[in-house]
Protein backbone atom coordinates (compact mmCIF):
# COMPACT_ATOMS: atom_id res chain seq x y z
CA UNK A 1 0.00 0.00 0.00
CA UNK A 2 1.64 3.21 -0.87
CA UNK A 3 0.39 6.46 0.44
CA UNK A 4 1.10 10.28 0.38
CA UNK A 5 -0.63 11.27 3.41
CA UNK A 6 -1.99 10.64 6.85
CA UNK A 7 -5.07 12.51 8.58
CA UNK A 8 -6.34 11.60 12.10
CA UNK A 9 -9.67 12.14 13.56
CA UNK A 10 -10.03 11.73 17.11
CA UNK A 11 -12.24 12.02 19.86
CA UNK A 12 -12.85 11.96 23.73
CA UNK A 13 -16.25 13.84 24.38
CA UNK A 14 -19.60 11.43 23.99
CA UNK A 15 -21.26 14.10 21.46
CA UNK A 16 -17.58 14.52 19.37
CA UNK A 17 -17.92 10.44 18.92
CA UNK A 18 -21.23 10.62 17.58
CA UNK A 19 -20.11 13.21 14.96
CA UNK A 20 -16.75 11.77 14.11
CA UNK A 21 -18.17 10.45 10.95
CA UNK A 22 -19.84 13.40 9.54
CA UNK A 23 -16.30 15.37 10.23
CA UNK A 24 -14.20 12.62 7.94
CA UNK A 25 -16.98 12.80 5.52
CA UNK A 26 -17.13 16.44 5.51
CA UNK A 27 -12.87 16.15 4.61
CA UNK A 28 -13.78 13.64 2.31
CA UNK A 29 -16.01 16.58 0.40
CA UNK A 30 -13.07 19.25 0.82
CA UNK A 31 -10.11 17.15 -0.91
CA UNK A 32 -11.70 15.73 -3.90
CA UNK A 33 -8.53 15.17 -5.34
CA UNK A 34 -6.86 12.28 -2.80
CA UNK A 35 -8.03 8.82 -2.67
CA UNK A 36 -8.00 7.01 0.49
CA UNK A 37 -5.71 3.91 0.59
CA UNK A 38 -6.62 2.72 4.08
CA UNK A 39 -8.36 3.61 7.10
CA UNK A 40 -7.72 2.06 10.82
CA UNK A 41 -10.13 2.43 13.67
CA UNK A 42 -8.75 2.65 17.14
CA UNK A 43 -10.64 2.64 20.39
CA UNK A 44 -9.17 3.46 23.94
CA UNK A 45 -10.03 4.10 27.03
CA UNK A 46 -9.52 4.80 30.93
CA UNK A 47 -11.63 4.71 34.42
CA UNK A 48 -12.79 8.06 32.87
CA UNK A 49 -12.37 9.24 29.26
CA UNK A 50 -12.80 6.73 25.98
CA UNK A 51 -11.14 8.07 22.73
CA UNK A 52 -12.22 7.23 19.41
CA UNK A 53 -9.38 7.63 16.50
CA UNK A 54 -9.83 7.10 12.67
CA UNK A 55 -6.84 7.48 10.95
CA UNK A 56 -7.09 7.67 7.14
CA UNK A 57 -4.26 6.90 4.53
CA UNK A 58 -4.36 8.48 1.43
CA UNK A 59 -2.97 9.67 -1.90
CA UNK A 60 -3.49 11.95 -4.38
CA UNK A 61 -5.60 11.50 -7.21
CA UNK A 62 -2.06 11.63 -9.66
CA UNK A 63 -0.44 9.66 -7.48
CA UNK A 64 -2.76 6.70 -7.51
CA UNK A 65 -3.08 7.10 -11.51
CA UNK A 66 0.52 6.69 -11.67
């Protein structure tokens, strides 16, 4: 898998989880021009806070036609 990029969405905050999707779809609609590659989901927690993380791998459009 080759990729040009890396972007991570994250989260602690019950209401931030819940939108966590709309905010990597909204990036999705902003950079047209990269395709993502790979995404990983990570989940984490402690006696008090659980974090959410979606990091997304991704090149640009002319990359991946090369």
């Amino acid at each position: 898998m080759k990729f040009d990029g890396v972007k991570v969405f994250s989260a602690t905050k019950a209401r931030e989880r819940e939108s966590l999707g709309e905010r990597l779809t909204e990036w999705m609609d902003q950079h047209p021009a990269l395709k993502i590659v790979d995404t990983v989901v990570t989940q984490s927690s402690d006696q008090e806070f659980h974090c959410l993380t979606i990091t997304v791998f991704f090149q640009s459009v002319e990359a991946a036609a090369a």
